[in-house]
Protein backbone atom coordinates (compact mmCIF):
# COMPACT_ATOMS: atom_id res chain seq x y z
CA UNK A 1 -14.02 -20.02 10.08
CA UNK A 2 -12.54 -18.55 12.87
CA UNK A 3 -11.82 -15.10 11.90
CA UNK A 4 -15.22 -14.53 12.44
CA UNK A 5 -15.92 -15.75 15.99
CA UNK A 6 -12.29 -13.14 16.67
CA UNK A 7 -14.46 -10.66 14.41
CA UNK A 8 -17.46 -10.71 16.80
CA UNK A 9 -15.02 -10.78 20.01
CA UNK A 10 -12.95 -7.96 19.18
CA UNK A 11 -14.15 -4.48 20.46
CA UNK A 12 -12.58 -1.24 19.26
CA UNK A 13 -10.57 -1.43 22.98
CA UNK A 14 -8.92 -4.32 21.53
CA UNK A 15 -7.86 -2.71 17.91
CA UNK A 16 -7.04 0.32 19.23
CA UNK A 17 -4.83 -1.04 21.35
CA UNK A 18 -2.73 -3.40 19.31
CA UNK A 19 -2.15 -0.44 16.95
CA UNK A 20 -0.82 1.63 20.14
CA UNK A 21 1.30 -1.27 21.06
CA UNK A 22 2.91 -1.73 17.78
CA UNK A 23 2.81 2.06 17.01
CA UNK A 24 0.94 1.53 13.42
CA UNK A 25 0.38 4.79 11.10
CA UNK A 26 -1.77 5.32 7.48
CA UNK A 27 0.89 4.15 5.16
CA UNK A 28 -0.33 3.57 2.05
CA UNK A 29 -3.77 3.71 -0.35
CA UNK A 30 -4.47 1.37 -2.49
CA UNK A 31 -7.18 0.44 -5.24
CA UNK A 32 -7.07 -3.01 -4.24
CA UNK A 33 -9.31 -5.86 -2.42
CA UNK A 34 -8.78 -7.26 1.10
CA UNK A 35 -7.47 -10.34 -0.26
CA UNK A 36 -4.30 -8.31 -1.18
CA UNK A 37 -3.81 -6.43 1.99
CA UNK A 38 -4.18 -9.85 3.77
CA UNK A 39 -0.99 -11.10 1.61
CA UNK A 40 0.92 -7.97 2.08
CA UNK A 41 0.23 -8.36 5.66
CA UNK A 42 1.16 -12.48 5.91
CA UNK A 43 3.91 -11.42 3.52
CA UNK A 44 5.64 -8.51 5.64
CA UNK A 45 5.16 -9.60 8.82
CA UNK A 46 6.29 -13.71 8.00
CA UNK A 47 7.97 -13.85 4.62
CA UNK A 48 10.25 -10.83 4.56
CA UNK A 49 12.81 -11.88 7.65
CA UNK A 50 13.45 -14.75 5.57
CA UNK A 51 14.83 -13.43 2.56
CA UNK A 52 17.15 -10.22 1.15
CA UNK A 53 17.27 -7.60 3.22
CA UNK A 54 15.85 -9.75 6.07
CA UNK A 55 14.25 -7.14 7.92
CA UNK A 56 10.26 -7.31 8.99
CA UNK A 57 7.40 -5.64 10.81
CA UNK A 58 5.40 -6.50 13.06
CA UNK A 59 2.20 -5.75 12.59
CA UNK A 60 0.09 -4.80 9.80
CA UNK A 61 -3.54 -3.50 9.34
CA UNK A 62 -6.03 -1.13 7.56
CA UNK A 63 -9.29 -0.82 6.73
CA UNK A 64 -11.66 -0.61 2.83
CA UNK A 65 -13.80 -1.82 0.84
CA UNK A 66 -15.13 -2.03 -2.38
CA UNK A 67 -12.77 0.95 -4.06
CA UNK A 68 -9.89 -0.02 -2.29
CA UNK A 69 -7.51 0.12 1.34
CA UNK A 70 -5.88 2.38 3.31
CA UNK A 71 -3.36 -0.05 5.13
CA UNK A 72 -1.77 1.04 8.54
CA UNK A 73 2.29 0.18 9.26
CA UNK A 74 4.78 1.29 11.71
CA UNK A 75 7.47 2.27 8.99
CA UNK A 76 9.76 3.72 11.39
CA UNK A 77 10.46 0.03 12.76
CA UNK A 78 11.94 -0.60 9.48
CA UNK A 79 13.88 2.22 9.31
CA UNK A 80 15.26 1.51 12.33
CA UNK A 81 16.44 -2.45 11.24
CA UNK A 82 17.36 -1.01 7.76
CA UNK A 83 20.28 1.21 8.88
CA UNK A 84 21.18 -1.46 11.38
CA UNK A 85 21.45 -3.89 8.52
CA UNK A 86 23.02 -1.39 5.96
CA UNK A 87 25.46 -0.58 8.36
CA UNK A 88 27.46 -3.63 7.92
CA UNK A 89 27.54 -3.35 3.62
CA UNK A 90 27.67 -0.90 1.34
CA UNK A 91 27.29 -3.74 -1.42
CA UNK A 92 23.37 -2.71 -1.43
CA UNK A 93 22.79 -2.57 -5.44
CA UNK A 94 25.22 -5.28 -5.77
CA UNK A 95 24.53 -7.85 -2.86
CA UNK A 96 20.67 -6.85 -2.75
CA UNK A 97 19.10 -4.85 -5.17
CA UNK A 98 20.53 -6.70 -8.05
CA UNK A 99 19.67 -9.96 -6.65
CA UNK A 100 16.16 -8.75 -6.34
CA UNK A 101 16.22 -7.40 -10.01
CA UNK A 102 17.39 -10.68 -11.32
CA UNK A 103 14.90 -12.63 -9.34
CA UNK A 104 11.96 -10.69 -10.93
CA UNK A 105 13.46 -11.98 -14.43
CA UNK A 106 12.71 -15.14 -13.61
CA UNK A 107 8.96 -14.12 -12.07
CA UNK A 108 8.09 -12.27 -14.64
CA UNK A 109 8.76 -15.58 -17.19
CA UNK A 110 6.96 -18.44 -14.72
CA UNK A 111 4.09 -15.50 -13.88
CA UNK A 112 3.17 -14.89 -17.79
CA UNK A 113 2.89 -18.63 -18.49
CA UNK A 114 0.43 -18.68 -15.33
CA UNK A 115 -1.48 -15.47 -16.97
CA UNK A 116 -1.11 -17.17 -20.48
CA UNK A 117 -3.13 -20.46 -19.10
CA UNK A 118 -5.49 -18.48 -17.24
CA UNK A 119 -7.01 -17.79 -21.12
CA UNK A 120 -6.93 -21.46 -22.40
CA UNK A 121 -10.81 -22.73 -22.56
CA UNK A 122 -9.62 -25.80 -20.38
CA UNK A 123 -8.09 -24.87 -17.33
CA UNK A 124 -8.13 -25.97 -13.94
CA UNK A 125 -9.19 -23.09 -12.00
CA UNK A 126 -8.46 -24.33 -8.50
CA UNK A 127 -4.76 -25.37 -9.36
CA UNK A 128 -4.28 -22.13 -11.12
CA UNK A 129 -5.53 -20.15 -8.18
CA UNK A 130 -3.42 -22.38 -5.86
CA UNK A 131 -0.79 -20.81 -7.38
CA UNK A 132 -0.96 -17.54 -8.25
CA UNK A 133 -1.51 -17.18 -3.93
CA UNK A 134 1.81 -18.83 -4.10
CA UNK A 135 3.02 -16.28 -6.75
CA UNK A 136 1.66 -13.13 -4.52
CA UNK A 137 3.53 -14.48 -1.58
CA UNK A 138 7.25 -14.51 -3.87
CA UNK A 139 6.44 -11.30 -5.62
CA UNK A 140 5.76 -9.02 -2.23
CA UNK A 141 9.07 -10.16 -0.59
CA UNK A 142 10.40 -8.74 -3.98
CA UNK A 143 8.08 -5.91 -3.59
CA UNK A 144 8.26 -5.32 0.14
CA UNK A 145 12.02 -5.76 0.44
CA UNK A 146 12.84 -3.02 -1.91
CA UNK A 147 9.76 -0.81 0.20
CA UNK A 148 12.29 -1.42 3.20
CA UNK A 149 14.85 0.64 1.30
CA UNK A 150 12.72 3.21 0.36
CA UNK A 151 11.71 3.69 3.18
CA UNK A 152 15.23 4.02 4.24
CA UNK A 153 16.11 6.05 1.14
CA UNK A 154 13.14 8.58 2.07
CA UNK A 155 14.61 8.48 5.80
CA UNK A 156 16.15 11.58 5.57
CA UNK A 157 18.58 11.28 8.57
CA UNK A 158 19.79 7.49 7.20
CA UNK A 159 20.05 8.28 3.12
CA UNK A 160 23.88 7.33 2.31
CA UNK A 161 22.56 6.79 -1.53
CA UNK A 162 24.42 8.99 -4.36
CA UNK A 163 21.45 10.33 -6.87
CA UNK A 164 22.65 6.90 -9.07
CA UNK A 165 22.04 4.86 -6.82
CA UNK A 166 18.57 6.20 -5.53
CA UNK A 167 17.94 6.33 -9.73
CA UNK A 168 18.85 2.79 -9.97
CA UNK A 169 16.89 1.39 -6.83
CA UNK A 170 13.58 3.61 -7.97
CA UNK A 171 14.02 1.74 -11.43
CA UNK A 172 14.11 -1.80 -10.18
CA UNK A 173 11.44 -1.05 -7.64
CA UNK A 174 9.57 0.53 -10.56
CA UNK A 175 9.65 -2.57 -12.76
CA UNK A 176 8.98 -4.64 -9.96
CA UNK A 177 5.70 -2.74 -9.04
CA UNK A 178 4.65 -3.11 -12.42
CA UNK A 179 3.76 -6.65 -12.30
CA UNK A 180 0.96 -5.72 -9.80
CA UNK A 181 -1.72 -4.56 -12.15
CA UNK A 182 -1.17 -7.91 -14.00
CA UNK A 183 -1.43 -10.06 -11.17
CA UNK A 184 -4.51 -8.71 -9.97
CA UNK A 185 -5.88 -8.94 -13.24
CA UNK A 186 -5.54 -12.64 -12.97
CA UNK A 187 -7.02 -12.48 -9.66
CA UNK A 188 -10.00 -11.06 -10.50
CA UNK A 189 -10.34 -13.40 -13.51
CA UNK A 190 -9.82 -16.54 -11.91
CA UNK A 191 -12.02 -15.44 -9.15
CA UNK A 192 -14.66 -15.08 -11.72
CA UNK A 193 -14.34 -18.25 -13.25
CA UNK A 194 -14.18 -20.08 -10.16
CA UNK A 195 -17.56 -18.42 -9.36
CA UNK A 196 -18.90 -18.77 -12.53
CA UNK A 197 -18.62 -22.51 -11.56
CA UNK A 198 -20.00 -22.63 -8.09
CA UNK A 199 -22.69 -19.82 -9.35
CA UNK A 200 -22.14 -17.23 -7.12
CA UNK A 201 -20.62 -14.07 -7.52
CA UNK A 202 -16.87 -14.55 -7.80
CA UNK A 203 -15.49 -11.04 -7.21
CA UNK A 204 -16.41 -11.74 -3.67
CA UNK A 205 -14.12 -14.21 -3.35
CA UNK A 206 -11.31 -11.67 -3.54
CA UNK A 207 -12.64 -10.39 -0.28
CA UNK A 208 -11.48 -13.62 1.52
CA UNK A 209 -8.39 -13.24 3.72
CA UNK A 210 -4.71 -15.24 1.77
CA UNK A 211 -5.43 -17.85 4.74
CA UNK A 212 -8.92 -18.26 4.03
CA UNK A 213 -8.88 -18.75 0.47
CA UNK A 214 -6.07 -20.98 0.70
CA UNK A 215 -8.66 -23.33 3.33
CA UNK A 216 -11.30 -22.53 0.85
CA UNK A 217 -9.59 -23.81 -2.02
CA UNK A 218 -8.46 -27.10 0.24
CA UNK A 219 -11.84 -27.77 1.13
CA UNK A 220 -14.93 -29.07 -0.98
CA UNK A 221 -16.11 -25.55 -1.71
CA UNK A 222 -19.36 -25.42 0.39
CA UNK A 223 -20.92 -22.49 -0.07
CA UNK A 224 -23.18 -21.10 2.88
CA UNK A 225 -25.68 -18.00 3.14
CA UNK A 226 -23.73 -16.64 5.95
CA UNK A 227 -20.25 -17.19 4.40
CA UNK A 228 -21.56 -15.23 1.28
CA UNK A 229 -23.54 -12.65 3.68
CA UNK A 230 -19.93 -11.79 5.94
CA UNK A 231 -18.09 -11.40 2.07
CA UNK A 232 -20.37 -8.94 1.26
CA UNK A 233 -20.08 -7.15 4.35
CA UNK A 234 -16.41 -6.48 3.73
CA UNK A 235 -16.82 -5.50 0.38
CA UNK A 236 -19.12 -3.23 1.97
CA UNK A 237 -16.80 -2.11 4.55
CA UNK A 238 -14.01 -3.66 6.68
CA UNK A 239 -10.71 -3.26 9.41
CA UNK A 240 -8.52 -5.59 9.02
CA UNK A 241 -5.38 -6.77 11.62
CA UNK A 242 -2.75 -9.39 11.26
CA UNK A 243 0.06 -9.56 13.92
CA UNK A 244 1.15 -12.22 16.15
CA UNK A 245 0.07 -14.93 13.67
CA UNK A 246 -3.62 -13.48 14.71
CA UNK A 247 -5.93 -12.53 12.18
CA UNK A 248 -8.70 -9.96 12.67
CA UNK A 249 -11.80 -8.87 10.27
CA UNK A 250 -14.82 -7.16 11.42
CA UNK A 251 -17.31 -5.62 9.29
CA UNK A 252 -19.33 -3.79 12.04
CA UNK A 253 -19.32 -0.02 10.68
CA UNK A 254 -20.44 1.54 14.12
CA UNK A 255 -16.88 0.19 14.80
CA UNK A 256 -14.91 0.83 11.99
CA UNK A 257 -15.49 4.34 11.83
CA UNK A 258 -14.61 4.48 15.64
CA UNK A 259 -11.45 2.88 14.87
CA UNK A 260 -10.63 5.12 12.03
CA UNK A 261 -11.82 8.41 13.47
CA UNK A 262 -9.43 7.85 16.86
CA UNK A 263 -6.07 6.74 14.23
CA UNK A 264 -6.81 9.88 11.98
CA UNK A 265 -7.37 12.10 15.06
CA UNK A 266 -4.42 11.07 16.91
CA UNK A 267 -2.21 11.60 13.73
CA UNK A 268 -3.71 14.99 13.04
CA UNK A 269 -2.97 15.71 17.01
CA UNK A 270 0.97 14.41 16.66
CA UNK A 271 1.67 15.44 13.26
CA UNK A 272 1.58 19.52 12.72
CA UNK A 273 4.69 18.01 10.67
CA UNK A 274 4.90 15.47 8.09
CA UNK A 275 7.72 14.19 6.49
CA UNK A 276 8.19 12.95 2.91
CA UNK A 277 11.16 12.82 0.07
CA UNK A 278 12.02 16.03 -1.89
CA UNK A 279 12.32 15.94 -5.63
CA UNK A 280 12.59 19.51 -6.31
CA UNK A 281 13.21 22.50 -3.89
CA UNK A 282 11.11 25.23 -3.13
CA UNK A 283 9.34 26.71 -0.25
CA UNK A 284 6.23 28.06 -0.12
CA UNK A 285 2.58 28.84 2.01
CA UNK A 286 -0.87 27.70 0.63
CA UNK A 287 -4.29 26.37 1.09
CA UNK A 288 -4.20 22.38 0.12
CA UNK A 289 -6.34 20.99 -2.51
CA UNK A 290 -7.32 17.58 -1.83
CA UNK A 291 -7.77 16.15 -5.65
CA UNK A 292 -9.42 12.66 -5.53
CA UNK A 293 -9.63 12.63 -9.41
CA UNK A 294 -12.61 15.47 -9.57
CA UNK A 295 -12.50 18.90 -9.11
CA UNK A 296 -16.11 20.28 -7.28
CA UNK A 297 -16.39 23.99 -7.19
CA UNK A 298 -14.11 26.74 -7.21
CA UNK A 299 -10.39 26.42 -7.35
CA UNK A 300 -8.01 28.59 -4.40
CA UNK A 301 -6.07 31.02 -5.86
CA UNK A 302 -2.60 29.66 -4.86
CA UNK A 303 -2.82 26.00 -3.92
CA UNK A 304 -0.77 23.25 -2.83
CA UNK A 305 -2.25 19.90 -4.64
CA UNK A 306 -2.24 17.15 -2.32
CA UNK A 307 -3.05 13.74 -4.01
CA UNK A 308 -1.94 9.74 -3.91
CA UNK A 309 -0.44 10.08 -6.91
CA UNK A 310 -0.28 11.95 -10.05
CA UNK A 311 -1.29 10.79 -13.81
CA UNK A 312 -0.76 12.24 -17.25
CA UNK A 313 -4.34 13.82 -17.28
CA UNK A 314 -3.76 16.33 -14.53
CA UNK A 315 -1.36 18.02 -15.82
CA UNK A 316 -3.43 21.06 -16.41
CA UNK A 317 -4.43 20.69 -12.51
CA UNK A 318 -0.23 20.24 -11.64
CA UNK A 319 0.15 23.73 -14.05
CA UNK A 320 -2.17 25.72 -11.51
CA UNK A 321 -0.55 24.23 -8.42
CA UNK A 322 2.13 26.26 -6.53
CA UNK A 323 3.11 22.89 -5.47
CA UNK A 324 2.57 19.37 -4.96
CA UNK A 325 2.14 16.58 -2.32
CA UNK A 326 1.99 13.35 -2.69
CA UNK A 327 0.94 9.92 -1.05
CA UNK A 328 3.64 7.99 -3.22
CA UNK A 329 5.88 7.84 -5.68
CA UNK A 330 9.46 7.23 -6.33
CA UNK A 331 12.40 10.13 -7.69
CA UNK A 332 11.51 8.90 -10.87
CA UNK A 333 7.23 9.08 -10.83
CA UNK A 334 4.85 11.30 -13.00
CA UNK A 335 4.98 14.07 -9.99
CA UNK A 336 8.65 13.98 -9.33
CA UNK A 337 9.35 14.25 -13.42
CA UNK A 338 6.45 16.75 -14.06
CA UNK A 339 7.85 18.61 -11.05
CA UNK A 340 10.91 19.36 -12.21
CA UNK A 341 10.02 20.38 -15.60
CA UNK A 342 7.44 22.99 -14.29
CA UNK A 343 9.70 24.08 -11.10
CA UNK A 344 6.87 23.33 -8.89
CA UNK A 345 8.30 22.65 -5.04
CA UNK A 346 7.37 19.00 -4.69
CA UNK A 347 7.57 16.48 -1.98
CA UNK A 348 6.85 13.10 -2.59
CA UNK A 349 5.79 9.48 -0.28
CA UNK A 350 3.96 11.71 2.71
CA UNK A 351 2.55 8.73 2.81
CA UNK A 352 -1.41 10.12 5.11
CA UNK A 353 -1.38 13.33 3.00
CA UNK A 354 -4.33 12.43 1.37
CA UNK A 355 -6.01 11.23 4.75
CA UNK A 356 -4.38 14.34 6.91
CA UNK A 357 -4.11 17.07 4.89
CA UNK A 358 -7.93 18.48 3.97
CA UNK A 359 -8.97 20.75 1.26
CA UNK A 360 -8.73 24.46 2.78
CA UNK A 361 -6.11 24.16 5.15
CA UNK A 362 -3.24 25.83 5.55
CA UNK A 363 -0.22 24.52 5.15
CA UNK A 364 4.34 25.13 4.66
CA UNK A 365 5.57 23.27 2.36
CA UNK A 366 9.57 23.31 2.47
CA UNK A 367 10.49 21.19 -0.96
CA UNK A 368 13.85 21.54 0.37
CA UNK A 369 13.87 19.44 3.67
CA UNK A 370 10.86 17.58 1.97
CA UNK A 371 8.96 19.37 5.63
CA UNK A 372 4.96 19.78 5.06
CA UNK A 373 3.90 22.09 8.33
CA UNK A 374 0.28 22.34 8.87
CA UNK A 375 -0.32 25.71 9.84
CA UNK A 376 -4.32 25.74 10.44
């Protein structure tokens, strides 16, 4: 496969490079395999000009591994189109959003009978996993076109949404993002019956590339030492680059890390400020706690809590806070409700917070402005 001739080929000069050129940031975390980053990256940069809001980006990248991805965007770029686009309607629930909402009807209908045959004792695993690939690549225009608008709903300068509206946008997107879990679910379970049949272990398969698996499921499934050697590699550890209909994996950790270390030092150089979408008002001065889902040692005594996203069980943790950041969310998440009902300044979608913002630093938040300023 070629990916892995570009894989040996490509030098960190190369990667850091392209994500120079096409200006790409940390933009989201993510608990999922390479397999999905590769479709959200074939998906946003290919498949969302051509539908909706018909906006795209250019590039898009990241790196993970076994627990998950960080993936790396330029979201400004679609900021930019968005308010270009939106300046010729004000139709958006009506001409878009509903569209969107009554296109994931019909998903949600032809994606449960796909899920309901993926249990039947005889199935035809290949054809199945034929199309649920087909299925991921309908479901994150869905999903990515309605990330376009919040990204131009969180744009604070370009918001021209009444708090309906945003309410009504951060529902369908909501509903929409909910199909997720269950389609990865199917992933993994296809990918384990499909390996259960060639004997070899099949959650590697979910660390092919979309393009990849979709050759791998077209060919006559010949399995090699040094195909399953490089698929345990990136479930090990990979970076991963898709832009100009080029496609880039390496697994070489000396590498990796270099990669990572120059993105996350450049942002930490450019970005005393970072930017994210208020959900209720406050301002206030604190060391961050960085909570990855366990608490080691002592708690500070007044503390910002800085996390991807907040659950149900932390609410004891959220209590403590004197405020909170988060990686994502919409006006409607756990944080943004929870935050409102405690009167905890909160600022949500600050998208590297987890990655820039480290336990013990010092930091602004203004919940009003939705402004984080990193003080030391």
């Amino acid at each position: 496969m070629i990916f892995w001739k570009l894989k040996i080929l490509f030098s960190v000069f190369d990667a850091t490079k392209i994500i120079n050129n096409f200006n790409l940031k940390v933009a989201t975390r993510r608990q999922l395999p390479l397999f999905t980053l590769s479709s959200i990256a074939l998906c946003y940069v290919v498949f969302l000009k051509n539908k909706y809001f018909k906006c795209k980006y250019s590039a898009v990248g990241g790196w993970g591994d076994v627990s998950g991805f960080v993936s790396l965007m330029n979201e400004n770029e679609i900021v930019e189109q968005m308010t270009l686009k939106l300046r010729k309607s004000n139709l958006v629930k009506e001409r878009y959003v509903s569209v969107i909402y009554k296109d994931l009807i019909k998903f949600r209908k032809d994606f449960f009978v796909l899920k309901n045959e993926s249990f039947k004792e005889e199935r035809d695993v290949v054809a199945l996993l034929r199309l649920l690939i087909e299925k991921y690549g309908i479901y994150l225009t869905m999903i990515g076109n309605l990330n376009c608008l919040w990204r131009y709903v969180g744009d604070n300068k370009s918001n021209k949404f009444n708090l309906s509206e945003i309410n009504y946008f951060a529902r369908v997107r909501g509903e929409v993002a909910g199909v997720y879990p269950e389609m990865e679910i199917v992933l993994t379970r296809l990918c384990g019956l499909l390996g259960n049949r060639l004997k070899v272990d099949g959650d590697l398969f979910r660390y092919f590339t979309n393009s990849e698996f979709v050759k791998f499921l077209n060919s006559n499934f010949k399995i090699s030492n040094k195909l399953i050697n490089e698929l345990k590699k990136r479930r090990s550890g990979y970076f991963y680059l898709y832009y100009s209909d080029k496609e880039v994996v390496l697994t070489d950790k000396r590498k990796i890390n270099k990669i990572k270390k120059l993105i996350l030092d450049k942002e930490k150089k450019g970005e005393s400020q970072l930017n994210g979408v208020p959900v209720y008002g406050g301002k206030i001065s604190a060391s961050v706690f960085n909570f990855d889902g366990k608490i080691v040692g002592k708690l500070p005594r007044k503390f910002v809590l800085v996390t991807y996203m907040t659950h149900p069980k932390d609410i004891a943790l959220i209590k403590k806070s004197s405020g909170i950041i988060t990686d994502e969310g919409g006006v409607l998440c756990h944080a943004a409700i929870v935050a409102r009902e405690l009167k905890k300044p909160c600022i949500i979608g600050v998208k590297a917070a987890t990655e820039l913002l480290r336990t013990g630093m010092k930091v602004k938040l203004d919940a009003d402005k939705g402004l984080v300023k990193i003080i030391s």
